[in-house]
Structures are given as structure tokens and as C-alpha cells.
N, C-alpha and C. Protein backbone atom coordinates (compact mmCIF):
# COMPACT_ATOMS: atom_id res chain seq x y z
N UNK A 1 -191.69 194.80 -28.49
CA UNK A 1 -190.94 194.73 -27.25
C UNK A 1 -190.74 193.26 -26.89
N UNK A 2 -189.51 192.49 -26.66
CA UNK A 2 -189.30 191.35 -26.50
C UNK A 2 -188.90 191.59 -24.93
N UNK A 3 -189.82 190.26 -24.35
CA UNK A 3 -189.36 189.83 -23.16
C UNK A 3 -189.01 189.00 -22.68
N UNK A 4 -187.72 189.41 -22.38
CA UNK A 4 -186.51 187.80 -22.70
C UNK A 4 -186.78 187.15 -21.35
N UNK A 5 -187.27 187.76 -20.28
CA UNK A 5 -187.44 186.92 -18.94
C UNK A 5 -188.74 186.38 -19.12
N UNK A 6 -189.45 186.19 -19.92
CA UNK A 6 -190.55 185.13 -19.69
C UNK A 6 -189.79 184.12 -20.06
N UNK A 7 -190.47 182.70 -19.54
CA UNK A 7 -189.83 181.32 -19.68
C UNK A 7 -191.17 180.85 -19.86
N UNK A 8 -192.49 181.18 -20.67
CA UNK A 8 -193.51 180.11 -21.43
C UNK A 8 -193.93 180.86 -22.69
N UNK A 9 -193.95 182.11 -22.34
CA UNK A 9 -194.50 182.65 -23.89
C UNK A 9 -193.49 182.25 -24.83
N UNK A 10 -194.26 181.59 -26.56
CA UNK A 10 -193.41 181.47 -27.53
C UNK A 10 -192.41 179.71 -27.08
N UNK A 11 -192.65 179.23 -26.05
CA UNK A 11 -192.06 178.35 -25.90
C UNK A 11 -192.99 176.91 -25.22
N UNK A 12 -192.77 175.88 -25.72
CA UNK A 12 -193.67 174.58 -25.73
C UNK A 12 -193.44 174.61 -24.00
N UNK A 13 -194.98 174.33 -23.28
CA UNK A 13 -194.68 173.87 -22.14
C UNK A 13 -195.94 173.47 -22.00
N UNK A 14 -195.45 171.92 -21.26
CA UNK A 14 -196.89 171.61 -21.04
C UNK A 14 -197.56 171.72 -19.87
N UNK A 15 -197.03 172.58 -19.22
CA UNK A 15 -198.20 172.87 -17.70
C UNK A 15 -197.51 172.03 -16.71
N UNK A 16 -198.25 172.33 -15.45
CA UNK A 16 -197.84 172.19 -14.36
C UNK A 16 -198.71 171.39 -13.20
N UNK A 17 -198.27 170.65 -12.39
CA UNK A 17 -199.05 170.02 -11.82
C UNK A 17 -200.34 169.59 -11.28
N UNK A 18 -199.39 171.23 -10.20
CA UNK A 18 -200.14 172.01 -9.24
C UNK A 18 -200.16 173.18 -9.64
N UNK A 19 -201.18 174.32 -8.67
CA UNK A 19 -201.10 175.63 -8.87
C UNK A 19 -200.30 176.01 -7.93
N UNK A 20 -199.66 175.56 -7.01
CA UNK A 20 -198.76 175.91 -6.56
C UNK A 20 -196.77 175.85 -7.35
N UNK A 21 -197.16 175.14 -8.14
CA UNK A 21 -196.06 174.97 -8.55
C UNK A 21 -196.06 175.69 -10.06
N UNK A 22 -197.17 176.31 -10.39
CA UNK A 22 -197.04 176.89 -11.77
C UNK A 22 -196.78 178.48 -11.77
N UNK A 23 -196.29 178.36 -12.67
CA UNK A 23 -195.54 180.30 -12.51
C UNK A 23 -196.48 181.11 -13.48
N UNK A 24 -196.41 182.28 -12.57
CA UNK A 24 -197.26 182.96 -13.27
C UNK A 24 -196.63 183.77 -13.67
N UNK A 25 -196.41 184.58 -14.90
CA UNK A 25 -195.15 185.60 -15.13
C UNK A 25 -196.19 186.78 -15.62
N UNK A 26 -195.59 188.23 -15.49
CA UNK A 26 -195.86 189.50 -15.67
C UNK A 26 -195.13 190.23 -16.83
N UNK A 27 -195.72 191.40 -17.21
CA UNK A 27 -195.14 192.22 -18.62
C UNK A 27 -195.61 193.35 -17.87
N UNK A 28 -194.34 194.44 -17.89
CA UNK A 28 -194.63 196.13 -17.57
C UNK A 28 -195.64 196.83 -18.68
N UNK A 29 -196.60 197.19 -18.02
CA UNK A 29 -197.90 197.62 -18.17
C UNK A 29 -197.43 199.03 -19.10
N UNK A 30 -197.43 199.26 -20.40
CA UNK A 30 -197.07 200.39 -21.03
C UNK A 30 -198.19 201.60 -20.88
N UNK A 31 -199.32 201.48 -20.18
CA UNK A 31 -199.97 202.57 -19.65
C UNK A 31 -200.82 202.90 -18.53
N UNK A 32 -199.20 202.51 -17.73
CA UNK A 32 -199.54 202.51 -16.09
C UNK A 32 -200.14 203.59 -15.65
N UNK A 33 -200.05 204.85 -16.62
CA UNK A 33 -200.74 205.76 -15.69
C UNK A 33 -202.23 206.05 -16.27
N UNK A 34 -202.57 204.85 -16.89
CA UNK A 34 -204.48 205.17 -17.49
C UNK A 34 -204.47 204.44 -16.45
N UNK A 35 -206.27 204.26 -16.20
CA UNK A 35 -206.71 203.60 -15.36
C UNK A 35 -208.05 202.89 -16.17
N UNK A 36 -208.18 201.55 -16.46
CA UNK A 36 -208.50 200.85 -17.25
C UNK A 36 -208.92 199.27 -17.00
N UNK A 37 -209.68 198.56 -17.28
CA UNK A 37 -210.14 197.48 -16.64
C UNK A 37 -209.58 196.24 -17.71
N UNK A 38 -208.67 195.37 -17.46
CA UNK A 38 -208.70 194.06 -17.73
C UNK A 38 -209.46 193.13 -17.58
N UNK A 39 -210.14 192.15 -18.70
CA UNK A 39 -210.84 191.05 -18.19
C UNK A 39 -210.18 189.69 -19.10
N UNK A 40 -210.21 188.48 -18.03
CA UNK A 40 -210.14 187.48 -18.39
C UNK A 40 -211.52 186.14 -18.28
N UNK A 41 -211.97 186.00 -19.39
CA UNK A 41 -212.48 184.95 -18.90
C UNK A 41 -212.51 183.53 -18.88
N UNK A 42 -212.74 182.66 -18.28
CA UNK A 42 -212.24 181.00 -18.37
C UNK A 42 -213.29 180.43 -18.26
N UNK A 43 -214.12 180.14 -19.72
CA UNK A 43 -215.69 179.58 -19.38
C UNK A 43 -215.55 177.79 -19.50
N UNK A 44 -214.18 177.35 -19.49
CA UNK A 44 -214.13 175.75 -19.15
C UNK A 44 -213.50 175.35 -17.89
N UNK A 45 -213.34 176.27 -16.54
CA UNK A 45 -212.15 175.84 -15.91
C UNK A 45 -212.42 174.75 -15.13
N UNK A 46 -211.49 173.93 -14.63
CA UNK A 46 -212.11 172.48 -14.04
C UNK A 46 -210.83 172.21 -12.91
N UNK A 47 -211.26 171.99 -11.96
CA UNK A 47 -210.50 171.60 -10.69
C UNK A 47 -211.49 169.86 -10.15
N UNK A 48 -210.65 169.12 -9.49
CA UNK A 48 -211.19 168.35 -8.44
C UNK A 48 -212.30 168.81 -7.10
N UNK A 49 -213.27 167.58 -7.04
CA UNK A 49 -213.91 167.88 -5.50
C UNK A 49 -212.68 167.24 -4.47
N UNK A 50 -212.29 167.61 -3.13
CA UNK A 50 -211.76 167.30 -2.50
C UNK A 50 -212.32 165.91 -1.69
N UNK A 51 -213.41 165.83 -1.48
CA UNK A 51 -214.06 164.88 -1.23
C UNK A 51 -213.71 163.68 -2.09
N UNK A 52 -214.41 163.46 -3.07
CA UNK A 52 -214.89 162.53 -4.15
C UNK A 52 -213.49 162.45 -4.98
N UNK A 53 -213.21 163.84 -5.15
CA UNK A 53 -212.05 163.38 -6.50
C UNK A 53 -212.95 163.68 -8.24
N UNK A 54 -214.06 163.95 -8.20
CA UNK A 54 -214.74 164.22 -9.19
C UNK A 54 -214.45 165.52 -9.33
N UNK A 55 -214.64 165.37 -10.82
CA UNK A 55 -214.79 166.90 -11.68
C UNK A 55 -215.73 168.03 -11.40
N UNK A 56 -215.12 168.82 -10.99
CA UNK A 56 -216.35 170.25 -10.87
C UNK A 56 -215.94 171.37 -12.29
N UNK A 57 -216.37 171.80 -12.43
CA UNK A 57 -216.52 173.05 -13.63
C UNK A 57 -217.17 174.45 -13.02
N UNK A 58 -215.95 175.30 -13.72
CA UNK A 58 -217.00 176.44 -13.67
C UNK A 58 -216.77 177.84 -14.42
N UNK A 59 -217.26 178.90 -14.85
CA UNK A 59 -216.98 179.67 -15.94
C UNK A 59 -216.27 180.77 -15.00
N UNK A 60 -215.10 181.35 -15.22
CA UNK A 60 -214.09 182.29 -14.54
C UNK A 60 -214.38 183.51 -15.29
N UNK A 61 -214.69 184.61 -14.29
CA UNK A 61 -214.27 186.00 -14.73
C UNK A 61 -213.18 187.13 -13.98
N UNK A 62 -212.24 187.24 -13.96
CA UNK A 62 -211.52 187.97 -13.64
C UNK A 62 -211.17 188.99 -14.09
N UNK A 63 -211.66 189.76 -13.56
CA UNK A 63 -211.57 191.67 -13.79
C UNK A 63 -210.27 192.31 -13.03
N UNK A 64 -209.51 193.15 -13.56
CA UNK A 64 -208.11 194.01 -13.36
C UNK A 64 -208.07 195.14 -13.75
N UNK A 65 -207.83 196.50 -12.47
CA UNK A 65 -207.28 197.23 -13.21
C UNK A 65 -205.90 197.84 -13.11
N UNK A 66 -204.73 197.46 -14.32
CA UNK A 66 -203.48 197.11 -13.82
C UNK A 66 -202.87 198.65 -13.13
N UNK A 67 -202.01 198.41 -12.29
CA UNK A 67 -200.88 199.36 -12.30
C UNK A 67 -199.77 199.09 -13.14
N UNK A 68 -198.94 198.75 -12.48
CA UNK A 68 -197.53 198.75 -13.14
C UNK A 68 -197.15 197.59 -14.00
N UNK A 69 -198.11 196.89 -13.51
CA UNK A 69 -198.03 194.89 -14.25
C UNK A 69 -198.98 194.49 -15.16
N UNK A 70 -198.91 193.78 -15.89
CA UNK A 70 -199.83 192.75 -16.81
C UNK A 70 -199.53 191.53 -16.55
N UNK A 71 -200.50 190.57 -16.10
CA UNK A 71 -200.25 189.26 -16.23
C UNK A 71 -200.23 189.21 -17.93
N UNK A 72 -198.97 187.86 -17.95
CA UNK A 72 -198.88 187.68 -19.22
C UNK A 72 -200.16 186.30 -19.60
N UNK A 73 -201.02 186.38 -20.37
CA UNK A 73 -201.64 185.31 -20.89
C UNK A 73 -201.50 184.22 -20.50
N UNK A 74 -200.77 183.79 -21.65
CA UNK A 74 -200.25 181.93 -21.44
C UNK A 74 -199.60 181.63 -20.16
N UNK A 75 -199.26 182.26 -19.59
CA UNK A 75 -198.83 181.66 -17.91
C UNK A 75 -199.80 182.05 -17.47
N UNK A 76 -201.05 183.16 -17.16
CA UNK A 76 -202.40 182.38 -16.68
C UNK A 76 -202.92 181.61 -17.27
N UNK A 77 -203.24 181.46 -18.54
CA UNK A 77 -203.95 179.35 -18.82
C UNK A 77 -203.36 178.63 -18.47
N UNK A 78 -201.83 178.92 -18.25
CA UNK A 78 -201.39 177.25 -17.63
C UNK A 78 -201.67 177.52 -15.84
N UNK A 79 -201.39 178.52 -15.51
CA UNK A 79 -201.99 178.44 -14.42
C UNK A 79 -203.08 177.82 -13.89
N UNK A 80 -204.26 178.54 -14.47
CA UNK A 80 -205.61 178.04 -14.69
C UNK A 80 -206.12 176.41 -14.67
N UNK A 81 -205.09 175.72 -15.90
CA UNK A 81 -204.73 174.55 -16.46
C UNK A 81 -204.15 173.66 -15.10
N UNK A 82 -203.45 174.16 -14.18
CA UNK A 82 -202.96 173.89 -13.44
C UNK A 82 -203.89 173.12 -11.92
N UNK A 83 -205.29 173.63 -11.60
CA UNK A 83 -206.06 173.48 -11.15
C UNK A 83 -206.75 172.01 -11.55
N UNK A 84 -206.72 171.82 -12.31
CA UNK A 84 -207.29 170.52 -13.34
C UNK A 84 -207.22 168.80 -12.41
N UNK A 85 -206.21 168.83 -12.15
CA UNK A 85 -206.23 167.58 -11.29
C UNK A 85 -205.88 167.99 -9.68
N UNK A 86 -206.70 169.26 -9.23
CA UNK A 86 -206.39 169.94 -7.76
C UNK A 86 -207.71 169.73 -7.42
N UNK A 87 -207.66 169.29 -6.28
CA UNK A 87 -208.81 168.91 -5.18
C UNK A 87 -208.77 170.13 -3.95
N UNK A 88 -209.94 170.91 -4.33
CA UNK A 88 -210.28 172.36 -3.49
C UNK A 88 -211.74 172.17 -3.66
N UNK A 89 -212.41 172.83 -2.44
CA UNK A 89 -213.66 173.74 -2.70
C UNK A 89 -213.70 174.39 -3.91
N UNK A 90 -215.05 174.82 -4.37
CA UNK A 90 -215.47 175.67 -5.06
C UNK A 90 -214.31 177.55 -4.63
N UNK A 91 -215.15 177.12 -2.98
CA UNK A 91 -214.32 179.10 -2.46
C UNK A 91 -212.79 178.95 -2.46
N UNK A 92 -212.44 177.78 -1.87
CA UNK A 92 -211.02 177.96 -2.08
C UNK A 92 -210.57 178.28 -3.82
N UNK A 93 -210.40 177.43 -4.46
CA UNK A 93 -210.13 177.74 -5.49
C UNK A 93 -210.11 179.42 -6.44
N UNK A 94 -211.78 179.93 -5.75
CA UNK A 94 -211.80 181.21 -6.44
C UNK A 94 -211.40 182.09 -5.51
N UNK A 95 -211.16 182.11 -4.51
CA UNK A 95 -210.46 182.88 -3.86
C UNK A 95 -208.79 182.80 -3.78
N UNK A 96 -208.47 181.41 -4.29
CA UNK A 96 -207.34 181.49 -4.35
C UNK A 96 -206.59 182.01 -5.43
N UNK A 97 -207.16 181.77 -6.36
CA UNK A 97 -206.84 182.50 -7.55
C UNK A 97 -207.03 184.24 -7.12
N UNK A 98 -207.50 184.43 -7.12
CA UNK A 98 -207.71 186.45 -6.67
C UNK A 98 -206.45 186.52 -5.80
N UNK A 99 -205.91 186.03 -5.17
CA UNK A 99 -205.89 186.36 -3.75
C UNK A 99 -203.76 185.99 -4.53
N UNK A 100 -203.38 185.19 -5.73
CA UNK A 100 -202.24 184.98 -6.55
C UNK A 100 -202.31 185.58 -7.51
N UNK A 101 -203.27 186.28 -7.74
CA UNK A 101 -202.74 187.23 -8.84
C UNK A 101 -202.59 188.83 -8.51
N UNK A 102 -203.38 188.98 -7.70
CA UNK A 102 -203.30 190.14 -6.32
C UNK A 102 -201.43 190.16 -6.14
N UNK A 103 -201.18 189.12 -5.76
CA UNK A 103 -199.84 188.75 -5.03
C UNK A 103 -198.67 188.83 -5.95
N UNK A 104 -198.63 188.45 -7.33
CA UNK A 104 -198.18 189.06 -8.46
C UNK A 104 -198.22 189.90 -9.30
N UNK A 105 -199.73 190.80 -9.12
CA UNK A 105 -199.46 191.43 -9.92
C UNK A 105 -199.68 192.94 -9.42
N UNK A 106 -200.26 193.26 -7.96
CA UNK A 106 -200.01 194.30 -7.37
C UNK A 106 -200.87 195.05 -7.95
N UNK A 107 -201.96 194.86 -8.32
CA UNK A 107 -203.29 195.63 -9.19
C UNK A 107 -203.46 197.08 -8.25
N UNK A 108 -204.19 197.79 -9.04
CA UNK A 108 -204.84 199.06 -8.16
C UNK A 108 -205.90 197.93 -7.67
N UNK A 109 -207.15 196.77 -8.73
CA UNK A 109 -208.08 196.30 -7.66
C UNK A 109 -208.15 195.48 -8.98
N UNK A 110 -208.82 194.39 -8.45
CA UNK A 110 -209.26 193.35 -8.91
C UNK A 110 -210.31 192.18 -8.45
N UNK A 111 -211.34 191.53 -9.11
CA UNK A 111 -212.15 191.00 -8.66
C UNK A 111 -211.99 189.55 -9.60
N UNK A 112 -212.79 188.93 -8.94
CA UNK A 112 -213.07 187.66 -10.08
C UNK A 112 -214.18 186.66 -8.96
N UNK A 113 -215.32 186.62 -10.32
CA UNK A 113 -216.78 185.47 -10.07
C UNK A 113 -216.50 184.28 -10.25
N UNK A 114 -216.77 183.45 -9.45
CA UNK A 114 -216.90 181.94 -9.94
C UNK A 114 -217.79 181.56 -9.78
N UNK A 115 -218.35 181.29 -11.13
CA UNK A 115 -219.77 180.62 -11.71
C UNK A 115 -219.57 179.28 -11.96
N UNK A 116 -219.76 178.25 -10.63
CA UNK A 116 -219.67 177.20 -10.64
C UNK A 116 -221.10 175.99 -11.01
N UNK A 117 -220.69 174.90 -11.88
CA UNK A 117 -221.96 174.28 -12.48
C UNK A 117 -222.30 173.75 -11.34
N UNK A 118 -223.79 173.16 -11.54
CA UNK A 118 -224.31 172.21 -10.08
C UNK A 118 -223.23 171.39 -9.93
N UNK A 119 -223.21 171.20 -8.26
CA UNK A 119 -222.72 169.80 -7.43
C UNK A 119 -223.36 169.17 -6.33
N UNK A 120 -224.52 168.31 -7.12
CA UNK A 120 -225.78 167.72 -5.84
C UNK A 120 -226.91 168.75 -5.90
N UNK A 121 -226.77 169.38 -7.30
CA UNK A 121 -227.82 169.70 -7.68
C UNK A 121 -227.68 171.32 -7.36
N UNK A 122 -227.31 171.89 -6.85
CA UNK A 122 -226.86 173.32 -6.39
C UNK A 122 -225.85 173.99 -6.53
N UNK A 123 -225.60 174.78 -7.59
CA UNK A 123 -224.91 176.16 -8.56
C UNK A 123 -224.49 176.34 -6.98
N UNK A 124 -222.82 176.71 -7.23
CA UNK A 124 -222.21 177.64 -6.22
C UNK A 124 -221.56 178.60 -6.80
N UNK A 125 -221.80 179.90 -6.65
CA UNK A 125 -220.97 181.31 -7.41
C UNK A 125 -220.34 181.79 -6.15
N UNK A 126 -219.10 182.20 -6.14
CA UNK A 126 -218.29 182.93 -5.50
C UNK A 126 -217.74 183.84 -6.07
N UNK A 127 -217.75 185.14 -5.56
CA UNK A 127 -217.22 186.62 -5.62
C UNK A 127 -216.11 186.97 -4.56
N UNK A 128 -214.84 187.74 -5.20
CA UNK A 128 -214.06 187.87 -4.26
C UNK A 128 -212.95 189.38 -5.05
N UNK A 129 -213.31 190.09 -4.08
CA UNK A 129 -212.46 191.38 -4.86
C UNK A 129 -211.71 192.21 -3.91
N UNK A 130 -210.86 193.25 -4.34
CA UNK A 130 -209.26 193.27 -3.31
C UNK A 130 -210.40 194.64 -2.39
N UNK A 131 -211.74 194.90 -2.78
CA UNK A 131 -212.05 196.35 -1.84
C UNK A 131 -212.79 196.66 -3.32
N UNK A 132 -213.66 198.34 -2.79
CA UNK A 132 -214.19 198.88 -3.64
C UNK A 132 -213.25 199.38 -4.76
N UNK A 133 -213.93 199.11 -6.03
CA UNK A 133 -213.16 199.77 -7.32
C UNK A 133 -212.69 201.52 -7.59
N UNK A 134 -211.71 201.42 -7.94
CA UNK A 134 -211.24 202.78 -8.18
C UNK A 134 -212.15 203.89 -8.76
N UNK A 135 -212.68 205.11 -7.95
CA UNK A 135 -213.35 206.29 -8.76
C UNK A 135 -213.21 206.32 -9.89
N UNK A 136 -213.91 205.97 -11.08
CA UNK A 136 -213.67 206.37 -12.36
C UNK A 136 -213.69 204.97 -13.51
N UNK A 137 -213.62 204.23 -12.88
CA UNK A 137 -213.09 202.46 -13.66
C UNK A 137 -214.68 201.97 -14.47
N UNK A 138 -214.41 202.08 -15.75
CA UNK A 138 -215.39 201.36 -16.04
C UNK A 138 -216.10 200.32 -15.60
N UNK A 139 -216.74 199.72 -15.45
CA UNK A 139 -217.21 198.23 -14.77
C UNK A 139 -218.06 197.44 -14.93
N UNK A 140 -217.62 196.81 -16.02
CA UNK A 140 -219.17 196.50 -16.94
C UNK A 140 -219.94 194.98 -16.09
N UNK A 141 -220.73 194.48 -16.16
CA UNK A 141 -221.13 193.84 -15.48
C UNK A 141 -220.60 191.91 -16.44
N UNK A 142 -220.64 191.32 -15.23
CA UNK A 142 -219.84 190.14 -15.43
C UNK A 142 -220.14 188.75 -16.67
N UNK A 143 -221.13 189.49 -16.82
CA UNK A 143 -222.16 188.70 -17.97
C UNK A 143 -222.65 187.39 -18.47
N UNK A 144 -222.80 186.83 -17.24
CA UNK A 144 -222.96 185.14 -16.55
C UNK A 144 -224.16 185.57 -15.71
N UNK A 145 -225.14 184.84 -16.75
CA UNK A 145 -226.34 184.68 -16.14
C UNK A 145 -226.39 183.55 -14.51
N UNK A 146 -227.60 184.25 -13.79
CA UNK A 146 -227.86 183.01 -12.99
C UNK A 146 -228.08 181.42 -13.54
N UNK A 147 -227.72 180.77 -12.75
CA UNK A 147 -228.01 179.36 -13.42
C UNK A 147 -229.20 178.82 -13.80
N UNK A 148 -229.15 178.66 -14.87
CA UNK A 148 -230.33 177.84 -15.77
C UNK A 148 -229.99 177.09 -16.91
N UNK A 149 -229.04 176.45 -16.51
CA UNK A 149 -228.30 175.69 -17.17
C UNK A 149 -227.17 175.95 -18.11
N UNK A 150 -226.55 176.41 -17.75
CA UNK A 150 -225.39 177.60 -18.12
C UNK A 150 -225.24 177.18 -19.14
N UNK A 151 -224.22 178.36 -20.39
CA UNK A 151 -223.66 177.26 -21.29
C UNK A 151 -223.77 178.26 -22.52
């Protein structure tokens, strides 16, 4: 199935600024009517402190279970990618992400952890999900230990 309206899959792009300015594009979900859990995970993702301007890190899990949409891949890493020289909180960031892919992709539900490395010596994890998961959804657990030196 070719999808002629994406504009990054199959085609050189090198990312985007901001996350506001990076597109996230979708593919019709060929088995909208299972009910089934997507996971993505991003165990390098790196945004700015807003403060400092220093590097924070932290390992991304984002859980989906689609309706009618699929985020397409490579426009979430550049998305993702997109964060890289963005100055946010730890919560902003992981909530902002949930809260844009929610917004594109119209999930039955979706969650996503951010397992953030120390900053001043203290691991920050943030959880953020659209409500309780659908009767029936597998849900395997997120598989990011507490911090002890992650990795």
C-alpha cells in the first residue's frame, strides 16, 4: 500500500527545529476494528533544561491502542529528534508529547513514561495517559527499571 501523502517516509529529511514545527504524519490503521496495543520506545531521547540550557536524557515509552490511525514511524523520530535543542521541563515535555499524539492520532487510549536520568542528582519519571485502558487491552508492563543507574 503506497502512501503518496506522506512527505518524510522514503524521503531524505533532516528534521526539524522545533517540535512545534515538526509534522507528524499518520497511516489508516488496517485493523481498526482489533483492539491491540502499540509500543514505541525512545531509550536516547534528549531535550534542553530550560534553565541552564544543558542536556537532560531520558528513556521514552509510549503505549497505543490505535483506532483508525497509525502514527507513521519516521515522522515520530523526527519528531522526537525535534526536542533535541528544546528547552522544557522534564513534565512538560512528556506530557507534551502524549497530549500531540493524542491530538493526531485520535487513539482509543494511550499512555507514555518518562524515565528521566538524574538532574542534581534526582531521577524524574513522569506518567501521563488519556484515562483508564480499554476492557480487554493487553498491557504489559513498561519495562524500565527504577533508577539505579539506568542503561
Amino acid at each position: 500500500m503506497e502512501e503518496t501523502h506522506l512527505t518524510q517516509l522514503g524521503r531524505d529529511v533532516r528534521g526539524f527545529a522545533s517540535p512545534e514545527e515538526a509534522v507528524l504524519e499518520r497511516v489508516p490503521n488496517p485493523h481498526a476494528d482489533s483492539l491491540y496495543l502499540t509500543r514505541f520506545t525512545a531509550p536516547e531521547f534528549t531535550s534542553l533544561c530550560p534553565v541552564t540550557g544543558q542536556p537532560d536524557f531520558a528513556h521514552l515509552v509510549i503505549d497505543y491502542a490505535p483506532a483508525d490511525w497509525l502514527v507513521e514511524s519516521k515522522s515520530l523520530k523526527l519528531y522526537l529528534t525535534s526536542f533535541r535543542n528544546h528547552g522544557a521541563f522534564h513534565e512538560d515535555c512528556t506530557v507534551a508529547i502524549g497530549r500531540r499524539l493524542v491530538a493526531e492520532l485520535e487513539p482509543r487510549w494511550l499512555r507514555i513514561g518518562g524515565y528521566w536520568y538524574p538532574r542534581g542528582g534526582i531521577p524524574i519519571d513522569v506518567f501521563w495517559q488519556t484515562g483508564a485502558p480499554p476492557e480487554g487491552l493487553w498491557l504489559p508492563d513498561q519495562g524500565v527499571p527504577s533508577y539505579r543507574g539506568r542503561g
